[in-house]
Structures are given as C-alpha cells and as structure tokens.
Protein backbone atom coordinates (compact mmCIF):
# COMPACT_ATOMS: atom_id res chain seq x y z
CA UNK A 1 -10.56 -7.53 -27.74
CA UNK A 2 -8.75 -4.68 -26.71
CA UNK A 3 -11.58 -3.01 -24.91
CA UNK A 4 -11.44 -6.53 -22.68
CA UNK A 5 -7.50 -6.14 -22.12
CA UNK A 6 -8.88 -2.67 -20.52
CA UNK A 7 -11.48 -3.99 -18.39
CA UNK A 8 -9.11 -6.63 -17.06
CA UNK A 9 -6.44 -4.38 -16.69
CA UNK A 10 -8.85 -1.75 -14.78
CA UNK A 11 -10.06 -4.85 -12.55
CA UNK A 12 -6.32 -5.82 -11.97
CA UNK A 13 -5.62 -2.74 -11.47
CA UNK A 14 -8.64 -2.33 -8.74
CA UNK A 15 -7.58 -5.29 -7.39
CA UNK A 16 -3.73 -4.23 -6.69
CA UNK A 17 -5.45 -0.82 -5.07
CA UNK A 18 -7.76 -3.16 -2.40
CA UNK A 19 -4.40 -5.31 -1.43
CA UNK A 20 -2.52 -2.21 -0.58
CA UNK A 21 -5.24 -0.89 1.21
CA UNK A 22 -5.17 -4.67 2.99
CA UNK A 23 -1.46 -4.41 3.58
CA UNK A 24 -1.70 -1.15 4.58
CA UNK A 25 -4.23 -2.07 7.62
CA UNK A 26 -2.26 -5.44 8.60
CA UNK A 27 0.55 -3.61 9.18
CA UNK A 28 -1.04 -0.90 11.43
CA UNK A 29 -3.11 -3.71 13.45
CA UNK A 30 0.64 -6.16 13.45
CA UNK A 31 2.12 -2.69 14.75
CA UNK A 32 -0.60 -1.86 16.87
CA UNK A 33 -2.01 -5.50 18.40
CA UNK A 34 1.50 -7.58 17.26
CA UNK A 35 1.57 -10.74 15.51
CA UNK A 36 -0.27 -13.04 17.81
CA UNK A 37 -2.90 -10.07 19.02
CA UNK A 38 -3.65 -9.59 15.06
CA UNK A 39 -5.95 -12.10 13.27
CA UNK A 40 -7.11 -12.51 9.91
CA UNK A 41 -10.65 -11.99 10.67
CA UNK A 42 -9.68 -8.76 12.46
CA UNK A 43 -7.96 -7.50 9.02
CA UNK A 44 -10.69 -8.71 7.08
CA UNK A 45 -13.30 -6.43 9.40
CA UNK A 46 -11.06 -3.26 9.36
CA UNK A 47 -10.63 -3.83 5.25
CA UNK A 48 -14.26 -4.69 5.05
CA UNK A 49 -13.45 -7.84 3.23
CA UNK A 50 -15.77 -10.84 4.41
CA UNK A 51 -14.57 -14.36 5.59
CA UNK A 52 -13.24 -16.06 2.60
CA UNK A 53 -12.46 -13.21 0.34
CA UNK A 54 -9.54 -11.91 1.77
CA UNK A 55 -7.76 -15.35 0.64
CA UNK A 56 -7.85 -13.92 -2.51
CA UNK A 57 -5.67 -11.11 -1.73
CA UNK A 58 -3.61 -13.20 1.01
CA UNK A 59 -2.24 -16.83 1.21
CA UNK A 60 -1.76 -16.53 5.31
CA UNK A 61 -1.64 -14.50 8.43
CA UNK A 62 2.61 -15.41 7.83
CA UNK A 63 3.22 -14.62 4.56
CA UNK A 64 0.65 -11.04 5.03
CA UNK A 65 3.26 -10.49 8.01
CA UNK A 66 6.66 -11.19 6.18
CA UNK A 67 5.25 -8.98 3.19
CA UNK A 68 4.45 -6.02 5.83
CA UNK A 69 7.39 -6.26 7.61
CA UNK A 70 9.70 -6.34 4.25
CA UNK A 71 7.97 -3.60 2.70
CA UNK A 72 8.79 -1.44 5.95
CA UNK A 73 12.29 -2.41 6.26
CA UNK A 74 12.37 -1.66 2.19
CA UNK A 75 10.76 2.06 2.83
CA UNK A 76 13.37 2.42 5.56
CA UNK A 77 16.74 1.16 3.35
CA UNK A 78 15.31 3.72 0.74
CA UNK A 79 15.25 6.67 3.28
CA UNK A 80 18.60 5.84 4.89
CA UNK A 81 19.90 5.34 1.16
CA UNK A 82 18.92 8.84 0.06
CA UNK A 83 20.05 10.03 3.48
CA UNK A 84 23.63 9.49 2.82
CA UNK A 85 23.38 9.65 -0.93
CA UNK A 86 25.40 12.83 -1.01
CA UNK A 87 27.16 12.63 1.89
CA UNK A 88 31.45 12.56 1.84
CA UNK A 89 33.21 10.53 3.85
CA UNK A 90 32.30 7.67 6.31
CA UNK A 91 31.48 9.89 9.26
CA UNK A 92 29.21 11.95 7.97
CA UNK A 93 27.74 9.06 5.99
CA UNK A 94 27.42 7.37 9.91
CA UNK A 95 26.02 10.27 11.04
CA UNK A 96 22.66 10.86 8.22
CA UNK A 97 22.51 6.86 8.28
CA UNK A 98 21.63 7.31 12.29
CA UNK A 99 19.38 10.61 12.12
CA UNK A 100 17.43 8.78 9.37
CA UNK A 101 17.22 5.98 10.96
CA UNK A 102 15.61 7.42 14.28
CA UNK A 103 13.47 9.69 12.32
CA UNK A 104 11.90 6.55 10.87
CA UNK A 105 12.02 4.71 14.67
CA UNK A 106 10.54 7.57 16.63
CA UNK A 107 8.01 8.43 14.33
CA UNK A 108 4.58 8.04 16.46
CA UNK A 109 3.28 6.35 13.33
CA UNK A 110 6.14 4.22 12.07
CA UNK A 111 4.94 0.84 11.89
CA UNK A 112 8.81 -0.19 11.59
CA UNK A 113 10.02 -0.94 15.16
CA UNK A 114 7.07 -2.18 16.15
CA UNK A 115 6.92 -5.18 13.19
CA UNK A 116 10.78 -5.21 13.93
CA UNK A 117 10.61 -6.13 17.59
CA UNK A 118 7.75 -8.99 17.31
CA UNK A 119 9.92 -11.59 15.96
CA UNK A 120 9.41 -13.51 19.38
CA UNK A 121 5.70 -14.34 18.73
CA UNK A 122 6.09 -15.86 14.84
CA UNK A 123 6.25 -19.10 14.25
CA UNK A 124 10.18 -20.33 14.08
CA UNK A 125 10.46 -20.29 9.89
CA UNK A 126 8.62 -17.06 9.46
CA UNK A 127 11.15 -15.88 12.56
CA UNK A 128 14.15 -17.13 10.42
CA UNK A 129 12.89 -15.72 7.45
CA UNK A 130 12.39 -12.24 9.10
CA UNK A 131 15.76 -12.06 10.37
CA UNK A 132 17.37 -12.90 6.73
CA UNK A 133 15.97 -10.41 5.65
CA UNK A 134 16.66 -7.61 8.54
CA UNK A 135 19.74 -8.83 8.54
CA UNK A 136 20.46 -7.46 4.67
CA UNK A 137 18.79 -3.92 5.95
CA UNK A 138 21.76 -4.42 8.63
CA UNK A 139 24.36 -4.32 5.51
CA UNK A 140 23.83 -1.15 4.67
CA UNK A 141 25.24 -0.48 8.01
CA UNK A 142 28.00 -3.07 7.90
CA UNK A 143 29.24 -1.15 5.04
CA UNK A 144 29.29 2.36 6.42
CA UNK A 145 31.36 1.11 9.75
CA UNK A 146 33.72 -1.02 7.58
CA UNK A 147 34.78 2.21 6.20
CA UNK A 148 35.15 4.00 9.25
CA UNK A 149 38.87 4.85 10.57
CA UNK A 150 38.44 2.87 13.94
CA UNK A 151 41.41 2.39 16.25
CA UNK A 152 43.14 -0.68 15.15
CA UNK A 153 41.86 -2.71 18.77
CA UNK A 154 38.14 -2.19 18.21
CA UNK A 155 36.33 -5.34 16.63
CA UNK A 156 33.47 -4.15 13.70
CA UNK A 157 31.02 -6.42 14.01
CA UNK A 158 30.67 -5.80 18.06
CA UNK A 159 30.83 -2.01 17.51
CA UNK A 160 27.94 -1.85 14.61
CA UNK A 161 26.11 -4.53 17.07
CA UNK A 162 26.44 -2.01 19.83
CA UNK A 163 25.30 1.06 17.60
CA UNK A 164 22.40 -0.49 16.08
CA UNK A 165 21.40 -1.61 19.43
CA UNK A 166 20.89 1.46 20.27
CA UNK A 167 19.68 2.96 17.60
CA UNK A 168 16.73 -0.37 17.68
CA UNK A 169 15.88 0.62 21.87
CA UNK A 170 15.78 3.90 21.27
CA UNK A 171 11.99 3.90 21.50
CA UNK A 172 12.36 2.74 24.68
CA UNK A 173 13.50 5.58 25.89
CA UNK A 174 12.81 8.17 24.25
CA UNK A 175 10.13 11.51 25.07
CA UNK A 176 9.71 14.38 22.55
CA UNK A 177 10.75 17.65 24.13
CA UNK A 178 14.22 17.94 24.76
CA UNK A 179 15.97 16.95 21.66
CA UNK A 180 14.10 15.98 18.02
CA UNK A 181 14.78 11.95 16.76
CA UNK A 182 17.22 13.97 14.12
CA UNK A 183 19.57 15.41 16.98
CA UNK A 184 19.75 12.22 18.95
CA UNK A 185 21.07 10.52 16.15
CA UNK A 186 23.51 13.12 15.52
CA UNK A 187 24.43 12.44 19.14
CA UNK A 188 24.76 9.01 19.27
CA UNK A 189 27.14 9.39 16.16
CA UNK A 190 29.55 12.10 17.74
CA UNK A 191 29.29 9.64 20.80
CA UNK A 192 30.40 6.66 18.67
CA UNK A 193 32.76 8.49 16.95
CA UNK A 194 34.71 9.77 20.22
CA UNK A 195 34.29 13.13 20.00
C-alpha cells in the first residue's frame, strides 16, 4: 500500500513537472505570438503533447492564459515586495517599487508586459477577469502613493494612474545603452517626486 501512495505520488508529481513545463511554453508563445496568434495546438507541438492530451493538463486556451498571466503578475508583486521590504519611508519605498518594476518590464525575456498589454484580444470575461486581478498588483502601488507627502491639490488616484502609465509604456520607448531599466526608474521617481 504504501509503495502505491509512492508511485502515485511520483506520477503526480511527474505530472505537476509536465504542466509547468506547459505553462512555461504558453506563456513564452502568449508573450511572443499574443493571445489570438497562440493556439492550443501550437502549445501542444512546442510541449510535445499530442491533440487530446494536453486537456489533461489544461481546461482551455482562457483559463491556460489567465493562469500565465497571474502567475507573472504574482512573480512580479513578489519582486517589488522584497524590493521595498527594507526600505524607510514612502519615497524611497516609491523609488525600489519603480526600479523593480522596470527591471521586470525591460527585461528582453520578461513575459510580463507582453501578457499585460494583450487584454484587447481576450474574450470580454477573461478581459474582466484579467483586469481584477492586475488591478490588486496595482494596490501595492496604491498603498505606497497614499503614504506619500503630496501637496495638498494633487488628486492620488490620477497621480499613481500617471506613474504607472509610465512605468507600463516604458517598453515603448526604451533602448539599452544610455541608462540601465534600474536608473530609469530611479528617474522617473526623483521626477515624480519634484526634485
């Protein structure tokens, strides 16, 4: 009996390594191809899992997308968490909470703003549910600029709207060279901060 609890814990086990592996490649083809370029059969062929057998792992192309894009915006919270961990005071809490955050944007290889910025192309309830959930990464940042000493005229939500704007386009814009992802973010939080 107990040497069959092993063998189905091994195969369980086996089984949890194979859907990683599957997450793992969904997300890097959603990043790479986005939601509507990706499609099941293409993640079955990269994981080498034929036709029907990748139901086993996966219910749906939505719910492999919501898990990939929660599990990215979970890895980020983490890092941005043990960013400012140690960190005294709200501006120099702002401050890590930005160069984290564009370390994990800019990163050739983050599959984070990519998954972030393809909520156009999901279907409406997978859209909603996407954007519950971003929006509780977002409190982590509606915390740190509630604490900040703005001037008594400026309006919270509009400035953290404006910040993490930016932070969110910065891939837009920026080239590797001049400045690293780190010291733009400890730009754009002197620059918010007036100084």
């Amino acid at each position: 009996m107990l040497k069959a609890g092993r063998q189905n814990h091994a195969s369980e086990e086996g089984g949890g390594e194979r859907r990683r592996q599957i997450l793992e490649i969904a997300a890097q083809l959603f990043a790479r191809k986005g939601y509507r370029g990706t499609s099941m059969r293409d993640i079955g062929e990269q994981a080498g899992v034929l036709g029907g057998s990748l139901y086993h792992h996966i219910r749906s192309k939505d719910a492999l997308f919501v898990e990939t894009h929660n599990a990215a915006l979970d890895a980020a919270a983490d890092r941005i968490a043990q960013a400012i961990a140690d960190k005294q005071g709200p501006w120099p809490r702002l401050e890590a909470a930005c160069e984290a955050f564009l370390e994990i944007q800019l990163d050739p290889d983050s599959l984070t703003l990519p998954m972030m910025n393809d909520f156009r192309e999901v279907p409406e309830a997978v859209r909603q549910e996407l954007i519950a959930r971003r929006d509780r990464f977002e409190d982590m940042f509606r915390t740190m600029v509630d604490d900040l000493p703005l001037p008594a005229g400026f309006d919270r939500p509009v400035y953290r709207n404006l910040l993490l704007s930016l932070l969110n386009s910065a891939g837009g814009w920026y080239r590797p060279g001049r400045m690293t992802p780190r010291e733009i973010g400890g730009q754009i939080a002197a620059i918010f901060r007036h100084e």
